[in-house]
PDB file of N, CA and C in Angstrom:
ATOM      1  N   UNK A   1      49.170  41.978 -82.275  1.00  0.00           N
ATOM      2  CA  UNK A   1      47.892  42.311 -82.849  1.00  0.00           C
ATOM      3  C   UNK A   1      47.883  41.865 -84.303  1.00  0.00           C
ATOM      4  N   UNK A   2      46.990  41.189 -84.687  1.00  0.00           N
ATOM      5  CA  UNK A   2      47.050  40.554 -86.086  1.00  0.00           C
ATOM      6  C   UNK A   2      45.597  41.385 -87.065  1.00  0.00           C
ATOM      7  N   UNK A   3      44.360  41.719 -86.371  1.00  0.00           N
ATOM      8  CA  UNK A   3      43.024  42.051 -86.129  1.00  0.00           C
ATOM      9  C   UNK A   3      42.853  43.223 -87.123  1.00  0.00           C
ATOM     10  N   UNK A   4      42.460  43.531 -88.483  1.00  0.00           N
ATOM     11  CA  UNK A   4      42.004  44.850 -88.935  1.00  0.00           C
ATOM     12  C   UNK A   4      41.246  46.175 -87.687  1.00  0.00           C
ATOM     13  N   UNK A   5      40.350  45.440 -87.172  1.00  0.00           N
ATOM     14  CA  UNK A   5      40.027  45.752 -86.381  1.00  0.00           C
ATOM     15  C   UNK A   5      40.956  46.502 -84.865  1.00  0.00           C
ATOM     16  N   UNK A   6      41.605  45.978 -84.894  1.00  0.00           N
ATOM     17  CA  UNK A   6      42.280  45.961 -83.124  1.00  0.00           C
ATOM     18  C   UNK A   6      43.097  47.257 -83.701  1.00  0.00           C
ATOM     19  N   UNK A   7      44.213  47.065 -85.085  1.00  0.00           N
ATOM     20  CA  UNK A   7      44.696  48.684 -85.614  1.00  0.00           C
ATOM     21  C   UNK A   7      44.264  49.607 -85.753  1.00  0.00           C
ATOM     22  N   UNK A   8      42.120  49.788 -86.041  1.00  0.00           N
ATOM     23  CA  UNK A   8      41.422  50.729 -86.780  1.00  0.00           C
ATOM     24  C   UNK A   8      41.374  51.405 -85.281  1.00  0.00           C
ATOM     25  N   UNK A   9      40.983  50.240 -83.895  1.00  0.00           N
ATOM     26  CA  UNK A   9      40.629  51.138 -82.619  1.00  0.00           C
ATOM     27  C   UNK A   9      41.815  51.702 -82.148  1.00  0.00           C
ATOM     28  N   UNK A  10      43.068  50.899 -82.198  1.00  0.00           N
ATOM     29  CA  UNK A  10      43.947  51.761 -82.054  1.00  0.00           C
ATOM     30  C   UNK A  10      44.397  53.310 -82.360  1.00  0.00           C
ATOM     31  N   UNK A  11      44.333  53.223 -83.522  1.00  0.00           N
ATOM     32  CA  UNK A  11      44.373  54.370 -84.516  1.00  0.00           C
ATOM     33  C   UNK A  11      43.237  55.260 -84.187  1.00  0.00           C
ATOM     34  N   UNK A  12      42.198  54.988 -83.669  1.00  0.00           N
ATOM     35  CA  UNK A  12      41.013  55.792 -83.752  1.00  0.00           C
ATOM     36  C   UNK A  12      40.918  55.632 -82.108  1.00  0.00           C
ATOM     37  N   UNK A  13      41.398  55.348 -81.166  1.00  0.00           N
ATOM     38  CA  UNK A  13      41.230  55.846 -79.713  1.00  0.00           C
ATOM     39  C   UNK A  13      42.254  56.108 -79.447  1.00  0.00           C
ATOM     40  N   UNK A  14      43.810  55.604 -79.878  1.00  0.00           N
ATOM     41  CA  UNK A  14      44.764  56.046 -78.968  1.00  0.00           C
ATOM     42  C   UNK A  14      45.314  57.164 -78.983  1.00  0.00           C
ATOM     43  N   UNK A  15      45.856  57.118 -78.009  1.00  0.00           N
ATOM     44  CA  UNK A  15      47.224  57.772 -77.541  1.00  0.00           C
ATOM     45  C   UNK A  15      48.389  58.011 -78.427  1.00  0.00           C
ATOM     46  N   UNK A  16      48.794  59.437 -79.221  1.00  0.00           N
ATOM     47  CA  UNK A  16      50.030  59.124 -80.396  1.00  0.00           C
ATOM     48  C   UNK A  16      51.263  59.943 -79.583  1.00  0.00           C
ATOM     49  N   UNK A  17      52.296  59.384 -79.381  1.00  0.00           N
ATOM     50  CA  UNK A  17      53.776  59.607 -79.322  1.00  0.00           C
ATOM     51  C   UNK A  17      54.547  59.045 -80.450  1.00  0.00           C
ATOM     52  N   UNK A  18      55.822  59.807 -80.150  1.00  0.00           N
ATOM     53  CA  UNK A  18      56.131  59.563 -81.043  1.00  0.00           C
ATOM     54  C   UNK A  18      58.004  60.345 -80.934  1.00  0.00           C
ATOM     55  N   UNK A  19      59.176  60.442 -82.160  1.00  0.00           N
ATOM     56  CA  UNK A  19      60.324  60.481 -82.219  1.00  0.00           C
ATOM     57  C   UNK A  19      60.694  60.374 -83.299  1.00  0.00           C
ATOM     58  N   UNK A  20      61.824  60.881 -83.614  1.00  0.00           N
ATOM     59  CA  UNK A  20      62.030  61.240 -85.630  1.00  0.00           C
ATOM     60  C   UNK A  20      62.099  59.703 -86.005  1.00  0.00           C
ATOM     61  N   UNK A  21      62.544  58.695 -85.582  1.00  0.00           N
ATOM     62  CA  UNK A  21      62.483  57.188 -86.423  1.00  0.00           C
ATOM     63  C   UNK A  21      61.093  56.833 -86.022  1.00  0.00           C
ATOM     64  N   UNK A  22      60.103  56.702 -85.207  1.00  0.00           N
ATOM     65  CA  UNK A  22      58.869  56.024 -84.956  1.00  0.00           C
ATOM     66  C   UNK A  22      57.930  56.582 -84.425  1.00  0.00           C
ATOM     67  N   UNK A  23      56.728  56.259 -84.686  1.00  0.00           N
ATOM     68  CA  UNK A  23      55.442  57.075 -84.330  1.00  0.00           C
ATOM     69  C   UNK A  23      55.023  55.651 -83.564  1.00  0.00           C
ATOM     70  N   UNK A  24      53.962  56.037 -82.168  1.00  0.00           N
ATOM     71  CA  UNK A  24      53.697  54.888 -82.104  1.00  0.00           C
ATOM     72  C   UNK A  24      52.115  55.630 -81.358  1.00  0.00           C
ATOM     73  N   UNK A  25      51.081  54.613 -81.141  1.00  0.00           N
ATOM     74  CA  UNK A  25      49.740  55.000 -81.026  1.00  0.00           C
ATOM     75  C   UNK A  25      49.365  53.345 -79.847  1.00  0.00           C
ATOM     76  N   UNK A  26      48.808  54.067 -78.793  1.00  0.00           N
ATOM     77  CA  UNK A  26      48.380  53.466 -77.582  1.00  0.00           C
ATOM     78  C   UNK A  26      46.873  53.406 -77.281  1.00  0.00           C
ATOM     79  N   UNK A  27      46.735  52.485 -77.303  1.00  0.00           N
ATOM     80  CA  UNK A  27      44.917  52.097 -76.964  1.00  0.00           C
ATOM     81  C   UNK A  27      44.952  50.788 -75.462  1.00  0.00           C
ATOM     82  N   UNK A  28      44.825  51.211 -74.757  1.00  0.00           N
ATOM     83  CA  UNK A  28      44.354  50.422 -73.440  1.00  0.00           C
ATOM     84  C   UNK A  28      43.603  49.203 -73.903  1.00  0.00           C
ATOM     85  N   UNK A  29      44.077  48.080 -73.474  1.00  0.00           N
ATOM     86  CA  UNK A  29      43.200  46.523 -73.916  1.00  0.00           C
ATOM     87  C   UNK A  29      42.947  46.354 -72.932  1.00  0.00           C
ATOM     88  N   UNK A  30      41.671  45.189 -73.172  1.00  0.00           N
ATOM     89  CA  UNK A  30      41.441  44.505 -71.942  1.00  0.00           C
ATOM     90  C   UNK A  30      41.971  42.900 -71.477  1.00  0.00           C
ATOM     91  N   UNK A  31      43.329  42.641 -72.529  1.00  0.00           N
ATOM     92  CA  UNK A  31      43.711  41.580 -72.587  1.00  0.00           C
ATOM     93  C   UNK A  31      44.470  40.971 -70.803  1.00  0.00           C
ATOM     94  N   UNK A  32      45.145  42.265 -70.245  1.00  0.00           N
ATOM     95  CA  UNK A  32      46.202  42.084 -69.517  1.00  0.00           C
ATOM     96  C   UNK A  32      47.487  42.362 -69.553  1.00  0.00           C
ATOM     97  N   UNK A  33      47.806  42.534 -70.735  1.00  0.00           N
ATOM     98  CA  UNK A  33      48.870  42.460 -71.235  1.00  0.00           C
ATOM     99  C   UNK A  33      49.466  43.332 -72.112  1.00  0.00           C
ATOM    100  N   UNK A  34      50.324  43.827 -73.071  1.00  0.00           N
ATOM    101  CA  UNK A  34      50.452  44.706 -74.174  1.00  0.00           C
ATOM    102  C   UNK A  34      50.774  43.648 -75.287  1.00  0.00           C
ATOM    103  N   UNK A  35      50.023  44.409 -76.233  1.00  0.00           N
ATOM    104  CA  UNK A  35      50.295  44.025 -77.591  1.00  0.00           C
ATOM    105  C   UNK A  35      51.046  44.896 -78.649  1.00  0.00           C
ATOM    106  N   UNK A  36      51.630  43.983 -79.303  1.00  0.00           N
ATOM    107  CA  UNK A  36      52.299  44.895 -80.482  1.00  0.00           C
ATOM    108  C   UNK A  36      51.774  44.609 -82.015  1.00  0.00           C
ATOM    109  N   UNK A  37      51.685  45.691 -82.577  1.00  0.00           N
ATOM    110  CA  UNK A  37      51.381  45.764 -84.033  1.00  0.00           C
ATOM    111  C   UNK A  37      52.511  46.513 -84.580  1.00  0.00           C
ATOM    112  N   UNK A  38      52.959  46.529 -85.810  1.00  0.00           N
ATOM    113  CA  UNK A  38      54.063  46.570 -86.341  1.00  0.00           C
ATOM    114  C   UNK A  38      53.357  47.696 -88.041  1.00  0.00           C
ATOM    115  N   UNK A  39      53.447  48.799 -88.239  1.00  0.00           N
ATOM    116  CA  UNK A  39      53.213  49.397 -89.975  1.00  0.00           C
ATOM    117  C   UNK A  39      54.511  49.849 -89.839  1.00  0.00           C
ATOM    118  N   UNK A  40      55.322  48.782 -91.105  1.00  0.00           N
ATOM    119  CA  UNK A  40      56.704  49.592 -91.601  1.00  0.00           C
ATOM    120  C   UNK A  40      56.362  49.421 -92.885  1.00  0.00           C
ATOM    121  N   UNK A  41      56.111  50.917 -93.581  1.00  0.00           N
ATOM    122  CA  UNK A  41      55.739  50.244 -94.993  1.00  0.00           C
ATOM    123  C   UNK A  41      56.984  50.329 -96.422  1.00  0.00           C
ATOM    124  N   UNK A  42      56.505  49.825 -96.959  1.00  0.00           N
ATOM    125  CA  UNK A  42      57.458  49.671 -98.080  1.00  0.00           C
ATOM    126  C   UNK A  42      57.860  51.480 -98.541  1.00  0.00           C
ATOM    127  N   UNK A  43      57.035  52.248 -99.076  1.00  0.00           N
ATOM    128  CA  UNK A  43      57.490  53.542 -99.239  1.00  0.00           C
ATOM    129  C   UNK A  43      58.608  54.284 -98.060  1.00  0.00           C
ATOM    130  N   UNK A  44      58.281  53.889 -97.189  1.00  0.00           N
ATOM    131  CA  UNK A  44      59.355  54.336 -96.150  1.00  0.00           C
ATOM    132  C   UNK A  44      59.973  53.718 -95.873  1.00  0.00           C
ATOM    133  N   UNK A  45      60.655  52.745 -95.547  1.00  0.00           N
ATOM    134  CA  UNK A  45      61.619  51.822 -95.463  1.00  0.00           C
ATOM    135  C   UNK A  45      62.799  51.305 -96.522  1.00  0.00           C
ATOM    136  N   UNK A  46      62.066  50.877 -97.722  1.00  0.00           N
ATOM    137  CA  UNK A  46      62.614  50.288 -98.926  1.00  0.00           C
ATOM    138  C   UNK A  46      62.317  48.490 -98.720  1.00  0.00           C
ATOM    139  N   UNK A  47      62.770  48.213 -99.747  1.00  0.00           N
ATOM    140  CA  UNK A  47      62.572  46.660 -99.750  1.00  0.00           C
ATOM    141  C   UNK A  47      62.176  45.922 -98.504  1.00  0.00           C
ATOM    142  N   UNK A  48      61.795  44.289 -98.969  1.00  0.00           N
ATOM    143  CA  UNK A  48      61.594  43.143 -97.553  1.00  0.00           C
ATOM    144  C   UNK A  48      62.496  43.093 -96.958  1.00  0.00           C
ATOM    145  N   UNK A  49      63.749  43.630 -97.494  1.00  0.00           N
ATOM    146  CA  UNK A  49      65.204  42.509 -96.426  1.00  0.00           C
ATOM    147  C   UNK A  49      64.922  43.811 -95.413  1.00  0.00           C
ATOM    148  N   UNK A  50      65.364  45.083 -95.847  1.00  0.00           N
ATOM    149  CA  UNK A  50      65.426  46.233 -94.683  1.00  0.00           C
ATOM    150  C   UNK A  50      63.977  46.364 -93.777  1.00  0.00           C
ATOM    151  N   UNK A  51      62.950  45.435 -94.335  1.00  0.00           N
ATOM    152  CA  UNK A  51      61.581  46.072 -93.506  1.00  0.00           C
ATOM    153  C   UNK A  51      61.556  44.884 -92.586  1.00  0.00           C
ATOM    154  N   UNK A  52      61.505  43.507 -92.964  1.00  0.00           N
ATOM    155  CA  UNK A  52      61.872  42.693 -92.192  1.00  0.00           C
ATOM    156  C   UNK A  52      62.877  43.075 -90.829  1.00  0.00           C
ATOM    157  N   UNK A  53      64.146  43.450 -91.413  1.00  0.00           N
ATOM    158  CA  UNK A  53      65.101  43.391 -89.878  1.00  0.00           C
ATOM    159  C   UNK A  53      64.882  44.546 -89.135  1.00  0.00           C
ATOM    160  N   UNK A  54      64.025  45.386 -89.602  1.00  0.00           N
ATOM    161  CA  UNK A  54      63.403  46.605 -89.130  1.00  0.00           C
ATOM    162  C   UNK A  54      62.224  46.010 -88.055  1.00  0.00           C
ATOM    163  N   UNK A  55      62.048  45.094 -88.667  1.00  0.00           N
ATOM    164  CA  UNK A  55      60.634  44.286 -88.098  1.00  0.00           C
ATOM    165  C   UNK A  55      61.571  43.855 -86.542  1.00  0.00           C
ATOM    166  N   UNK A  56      62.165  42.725 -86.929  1.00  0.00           N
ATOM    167  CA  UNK A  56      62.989  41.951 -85.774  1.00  0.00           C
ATOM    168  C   UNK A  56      63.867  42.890 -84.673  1.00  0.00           C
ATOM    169  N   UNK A  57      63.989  44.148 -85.318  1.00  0.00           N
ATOM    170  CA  UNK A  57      64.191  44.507 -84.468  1.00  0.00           C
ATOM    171  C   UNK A  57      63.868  45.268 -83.297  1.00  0.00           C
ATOM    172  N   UNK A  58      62.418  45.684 -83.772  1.00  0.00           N
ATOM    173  CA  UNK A  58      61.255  45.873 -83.127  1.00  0.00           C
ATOM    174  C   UNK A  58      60.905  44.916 -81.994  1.00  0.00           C
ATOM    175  N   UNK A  59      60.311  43.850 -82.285  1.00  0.00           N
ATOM    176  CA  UNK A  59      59.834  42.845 -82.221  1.00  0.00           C
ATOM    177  C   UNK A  59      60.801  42.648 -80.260  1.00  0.00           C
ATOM    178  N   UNK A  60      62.193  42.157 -81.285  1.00  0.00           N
ATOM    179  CA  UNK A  60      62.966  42.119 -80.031  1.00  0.00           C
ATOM    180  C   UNK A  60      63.486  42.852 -78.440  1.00  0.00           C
ATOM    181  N   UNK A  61      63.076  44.264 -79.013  1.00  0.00           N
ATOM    182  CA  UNK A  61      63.027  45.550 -77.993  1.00  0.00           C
ATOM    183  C   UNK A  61      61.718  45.275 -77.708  1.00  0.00           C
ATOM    184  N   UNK A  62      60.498  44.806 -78.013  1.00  0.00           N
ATOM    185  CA  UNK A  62      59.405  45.054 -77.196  1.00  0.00           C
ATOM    186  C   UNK A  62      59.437  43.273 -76.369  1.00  0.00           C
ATOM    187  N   UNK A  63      60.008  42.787 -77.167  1.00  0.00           N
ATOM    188  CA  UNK A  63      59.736  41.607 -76.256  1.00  0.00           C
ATOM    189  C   UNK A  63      61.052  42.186 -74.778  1.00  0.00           C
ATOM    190  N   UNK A  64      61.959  42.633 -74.781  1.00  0.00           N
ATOM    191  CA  UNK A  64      62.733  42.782 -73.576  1.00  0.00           C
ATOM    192  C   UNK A  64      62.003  43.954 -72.761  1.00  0.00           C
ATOM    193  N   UNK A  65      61.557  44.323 -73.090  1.00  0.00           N
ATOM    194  CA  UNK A  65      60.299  46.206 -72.709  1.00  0.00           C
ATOM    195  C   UNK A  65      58.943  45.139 -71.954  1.00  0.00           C
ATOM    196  N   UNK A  66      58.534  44.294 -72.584  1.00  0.00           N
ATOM    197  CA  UNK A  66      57.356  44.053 -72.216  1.00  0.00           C
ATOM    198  C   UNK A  66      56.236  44.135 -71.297  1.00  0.00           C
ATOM    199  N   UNK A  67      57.469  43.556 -70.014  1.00  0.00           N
ATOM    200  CA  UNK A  67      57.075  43.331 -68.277  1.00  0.00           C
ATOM    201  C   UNK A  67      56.683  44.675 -67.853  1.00  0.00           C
ATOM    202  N   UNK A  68      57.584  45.779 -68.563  1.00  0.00           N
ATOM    203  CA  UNK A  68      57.648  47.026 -67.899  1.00  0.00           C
ATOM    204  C   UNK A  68      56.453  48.153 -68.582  1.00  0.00           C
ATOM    205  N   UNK A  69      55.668  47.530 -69.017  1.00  0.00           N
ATOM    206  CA  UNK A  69      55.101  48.061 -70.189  1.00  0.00           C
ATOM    207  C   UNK A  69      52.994  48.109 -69.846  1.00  0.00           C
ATOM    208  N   UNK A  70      52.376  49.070 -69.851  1.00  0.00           N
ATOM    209  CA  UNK A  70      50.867  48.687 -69.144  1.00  0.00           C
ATOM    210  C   UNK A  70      50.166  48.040 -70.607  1.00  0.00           C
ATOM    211  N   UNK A  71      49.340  47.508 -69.893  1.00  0.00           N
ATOM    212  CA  UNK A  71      47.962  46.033 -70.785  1.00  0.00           C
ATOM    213  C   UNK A  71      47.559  47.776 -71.803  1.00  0.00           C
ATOM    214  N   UNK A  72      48.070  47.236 -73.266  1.00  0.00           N
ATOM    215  CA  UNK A  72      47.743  48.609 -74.457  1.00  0.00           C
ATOM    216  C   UNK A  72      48.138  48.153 -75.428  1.00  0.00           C
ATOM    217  N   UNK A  73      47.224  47.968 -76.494  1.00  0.00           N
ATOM    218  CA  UNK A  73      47.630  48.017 -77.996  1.00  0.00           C
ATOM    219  C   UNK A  73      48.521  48.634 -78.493  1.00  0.00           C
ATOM    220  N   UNK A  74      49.875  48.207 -78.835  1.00  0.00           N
ATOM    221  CA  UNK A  74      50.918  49.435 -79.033  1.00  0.00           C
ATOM    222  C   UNK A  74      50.879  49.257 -80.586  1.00  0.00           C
ATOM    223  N   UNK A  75      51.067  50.220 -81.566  1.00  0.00           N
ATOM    224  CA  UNK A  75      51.315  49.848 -82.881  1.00  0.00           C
ATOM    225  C   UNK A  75      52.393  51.049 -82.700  1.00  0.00           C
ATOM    226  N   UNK A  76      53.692  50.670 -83.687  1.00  0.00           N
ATOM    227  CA  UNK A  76      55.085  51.419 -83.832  1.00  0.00           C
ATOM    228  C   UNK A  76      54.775  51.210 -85.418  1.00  0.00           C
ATOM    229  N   UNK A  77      54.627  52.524 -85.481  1.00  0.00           N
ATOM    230  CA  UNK A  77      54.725  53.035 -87.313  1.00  0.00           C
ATOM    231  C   UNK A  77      56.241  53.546 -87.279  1.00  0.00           C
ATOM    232  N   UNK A  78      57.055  53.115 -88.454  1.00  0.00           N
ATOM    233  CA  UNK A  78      58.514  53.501 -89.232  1.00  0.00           C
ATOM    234  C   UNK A  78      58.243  54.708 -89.999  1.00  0.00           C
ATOM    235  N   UNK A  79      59.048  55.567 -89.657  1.00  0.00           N
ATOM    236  CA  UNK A  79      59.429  56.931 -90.019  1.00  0.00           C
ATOM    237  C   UNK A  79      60.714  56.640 -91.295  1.00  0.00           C
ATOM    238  N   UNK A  80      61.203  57.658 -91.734  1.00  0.00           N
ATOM    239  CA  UNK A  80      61.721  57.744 -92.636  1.00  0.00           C
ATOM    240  C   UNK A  80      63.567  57.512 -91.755  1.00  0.00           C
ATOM    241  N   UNK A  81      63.657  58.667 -91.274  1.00  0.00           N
ATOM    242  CA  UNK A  81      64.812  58.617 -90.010  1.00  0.00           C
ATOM    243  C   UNK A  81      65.066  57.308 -89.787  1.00  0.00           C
ATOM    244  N   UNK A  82      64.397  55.789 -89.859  1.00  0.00           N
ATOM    245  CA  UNK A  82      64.914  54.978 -89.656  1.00  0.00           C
ATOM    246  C   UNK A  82      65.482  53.929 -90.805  1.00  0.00           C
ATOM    247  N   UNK A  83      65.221  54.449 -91.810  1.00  0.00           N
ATOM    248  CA  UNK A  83      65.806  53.859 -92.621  1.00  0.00           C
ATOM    249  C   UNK A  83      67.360  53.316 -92.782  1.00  0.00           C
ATOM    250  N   UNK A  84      68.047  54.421 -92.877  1.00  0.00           N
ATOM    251  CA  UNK A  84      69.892  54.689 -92.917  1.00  0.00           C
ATOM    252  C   UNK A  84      69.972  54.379 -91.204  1.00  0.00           C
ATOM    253  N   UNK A  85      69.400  54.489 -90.230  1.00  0.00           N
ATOM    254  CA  UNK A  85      70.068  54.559 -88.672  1.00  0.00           C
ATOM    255  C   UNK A  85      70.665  53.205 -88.926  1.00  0.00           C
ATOM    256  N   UNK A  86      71.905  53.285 -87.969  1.00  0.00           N
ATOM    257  CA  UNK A  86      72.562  51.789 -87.274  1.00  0.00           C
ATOM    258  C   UNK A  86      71.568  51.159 -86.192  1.00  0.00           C
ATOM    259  N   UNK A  87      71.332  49.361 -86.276  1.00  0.00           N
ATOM    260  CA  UNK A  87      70.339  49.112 -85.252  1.00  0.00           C
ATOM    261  C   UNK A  87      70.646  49.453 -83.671  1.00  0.00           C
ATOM    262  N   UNK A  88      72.163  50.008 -83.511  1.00  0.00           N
ATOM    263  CA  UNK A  88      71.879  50.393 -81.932  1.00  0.00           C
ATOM    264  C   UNK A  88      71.326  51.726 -81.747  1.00  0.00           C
ATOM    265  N   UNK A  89      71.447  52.737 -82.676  1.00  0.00           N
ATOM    266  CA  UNK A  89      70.620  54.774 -83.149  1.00  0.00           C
ATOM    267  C   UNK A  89      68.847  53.405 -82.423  1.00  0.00           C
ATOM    268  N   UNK A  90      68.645  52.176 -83.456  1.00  0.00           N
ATOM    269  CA  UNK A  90      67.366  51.882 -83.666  1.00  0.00           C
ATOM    270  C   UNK A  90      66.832  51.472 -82.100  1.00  0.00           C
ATOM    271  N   UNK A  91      67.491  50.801 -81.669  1.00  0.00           N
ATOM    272  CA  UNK A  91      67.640  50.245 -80.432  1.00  0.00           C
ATOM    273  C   UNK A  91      67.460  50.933 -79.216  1.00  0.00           C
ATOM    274  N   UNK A  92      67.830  52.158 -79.125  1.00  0.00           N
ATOM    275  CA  UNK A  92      68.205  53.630 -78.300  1.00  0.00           C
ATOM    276  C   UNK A  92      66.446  54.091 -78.610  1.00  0.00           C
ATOM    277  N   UNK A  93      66.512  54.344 -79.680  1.00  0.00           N
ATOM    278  CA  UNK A  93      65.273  55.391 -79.886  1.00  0.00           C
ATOM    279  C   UNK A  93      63.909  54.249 -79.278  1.00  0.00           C
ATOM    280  N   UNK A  94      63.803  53.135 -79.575  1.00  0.00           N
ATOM    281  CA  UNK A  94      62.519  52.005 -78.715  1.00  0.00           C
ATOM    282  C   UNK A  94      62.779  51.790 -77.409  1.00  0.00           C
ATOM    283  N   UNK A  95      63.761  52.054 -77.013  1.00  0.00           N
ATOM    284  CA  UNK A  95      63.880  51.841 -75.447  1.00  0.00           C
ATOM    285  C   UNK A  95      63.481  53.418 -74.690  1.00  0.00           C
ATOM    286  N   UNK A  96      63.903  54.254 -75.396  1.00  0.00           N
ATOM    287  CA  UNK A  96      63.027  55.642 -75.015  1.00  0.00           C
ATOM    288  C   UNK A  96      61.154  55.659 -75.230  1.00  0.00           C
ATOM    289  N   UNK A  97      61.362  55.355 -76.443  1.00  0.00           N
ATOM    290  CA  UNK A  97      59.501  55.158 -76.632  1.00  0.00           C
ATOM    291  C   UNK A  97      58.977  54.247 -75.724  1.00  0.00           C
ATOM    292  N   UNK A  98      59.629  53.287 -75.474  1.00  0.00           N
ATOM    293  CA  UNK A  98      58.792  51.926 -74.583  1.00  0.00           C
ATOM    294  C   UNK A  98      58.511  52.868 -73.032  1.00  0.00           C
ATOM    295  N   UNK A  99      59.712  53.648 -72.658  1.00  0.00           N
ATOM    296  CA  UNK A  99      59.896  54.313 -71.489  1.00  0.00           C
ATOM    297  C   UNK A  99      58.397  55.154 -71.714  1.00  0.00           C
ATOM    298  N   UNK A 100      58.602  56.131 -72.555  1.00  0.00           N
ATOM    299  CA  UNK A 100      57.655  57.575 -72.734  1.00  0.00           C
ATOM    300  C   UNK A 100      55.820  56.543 -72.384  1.00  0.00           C
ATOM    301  N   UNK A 101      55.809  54.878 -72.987  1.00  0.00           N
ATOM    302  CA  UNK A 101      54.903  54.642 -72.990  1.00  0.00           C
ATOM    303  C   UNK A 101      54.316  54.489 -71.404  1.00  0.00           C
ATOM    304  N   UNK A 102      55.106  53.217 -71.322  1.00  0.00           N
ATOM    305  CA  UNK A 102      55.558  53.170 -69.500  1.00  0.00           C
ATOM    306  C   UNK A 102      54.912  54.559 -68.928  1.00  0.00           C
ATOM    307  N   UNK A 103      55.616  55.577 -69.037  1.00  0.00           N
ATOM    308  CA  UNK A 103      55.107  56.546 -68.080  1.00  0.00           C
ATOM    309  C   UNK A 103      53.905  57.116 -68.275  1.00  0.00           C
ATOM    310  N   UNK A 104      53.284  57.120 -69.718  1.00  0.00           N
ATOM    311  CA  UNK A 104      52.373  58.344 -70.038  1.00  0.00           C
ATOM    312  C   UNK A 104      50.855  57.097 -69.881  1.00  0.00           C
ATOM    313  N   UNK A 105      51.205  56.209 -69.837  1.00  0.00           N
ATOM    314  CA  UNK A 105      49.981  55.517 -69.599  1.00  0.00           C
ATOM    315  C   UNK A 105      49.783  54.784 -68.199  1.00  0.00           C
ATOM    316  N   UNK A 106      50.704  55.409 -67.359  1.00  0.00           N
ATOM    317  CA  UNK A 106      51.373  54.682 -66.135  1.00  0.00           C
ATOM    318  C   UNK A 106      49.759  55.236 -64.995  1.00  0.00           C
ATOM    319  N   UNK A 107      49.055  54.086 -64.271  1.00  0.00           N
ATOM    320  CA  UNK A 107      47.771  54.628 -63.433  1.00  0.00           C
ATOM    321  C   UNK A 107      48.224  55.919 -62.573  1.00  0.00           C
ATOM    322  N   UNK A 108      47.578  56.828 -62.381  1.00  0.00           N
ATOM    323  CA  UNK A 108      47.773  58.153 -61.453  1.00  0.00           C
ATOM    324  C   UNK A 108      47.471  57.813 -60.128  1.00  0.00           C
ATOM    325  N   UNK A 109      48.101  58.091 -59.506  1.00  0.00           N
ATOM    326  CA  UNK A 109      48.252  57.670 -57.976  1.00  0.00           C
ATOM    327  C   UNK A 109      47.190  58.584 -57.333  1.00  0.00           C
ATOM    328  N   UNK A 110      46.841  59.572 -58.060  1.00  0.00           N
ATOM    329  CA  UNK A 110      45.786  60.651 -57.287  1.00  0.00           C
ATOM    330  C   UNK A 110      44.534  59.952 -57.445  1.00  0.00           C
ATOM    331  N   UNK A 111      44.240  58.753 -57.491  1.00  0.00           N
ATOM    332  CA  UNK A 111      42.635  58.348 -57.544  1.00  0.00           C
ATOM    333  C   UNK A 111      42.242  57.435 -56.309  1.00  0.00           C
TER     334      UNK A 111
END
């Protein structure tokens, strides 16, 4: 998601879960597919080098999550908790969120 727009509906229709390193907020697209948006901001994180590989490493857990994942605007906001974690603490905690997403937006079989 690149779109001022596509974050504001996110933020303002979705779905918020969330875990002490990441908050993340779910809005159903009509792309097909899931998208990712990324707020790691400088006050919580610290500098480019740590927000960057904070970034990549995002980036890289949702690209392996993807397939398993329903057509939704995902934006993953950085918590404080992730600052000091080791990237596998980082790694652990997005493969649970990708899961929690997976399920909580997963179609209900009762329709």
């Amino acid at each position: 998601m690149l779109r001022k727009v596509d974050f504001e509906n996110a933020y303002r229709l979705g779905r918020r879960l969330g875990d002490p390193m990441f908050s993340v907020s779910i809005c159903p697209n009509g792309t097909g597919g899931p998208r990712l948006g990324l707020s790691v901001g400088a006050k919580v994180i610290g500098n480019a080098v740590a927000r960057n590989k904070l970034r990549r490493i995002i980036r890289e857990s949702f690209r392996q999550a993807q397939h398993t994942l329903p057509a939704a605007d995902i934006i993953v906001g950085a918590r404080a908790a992730a600052r000091e974690a080791p990237a596998i603490r980082i790694r652990q905690s997005l493969t649970g969120l990708w899961q929690k997403v997976a399920t909580t937006c997963a179609p209900s079989s009762a329709s």
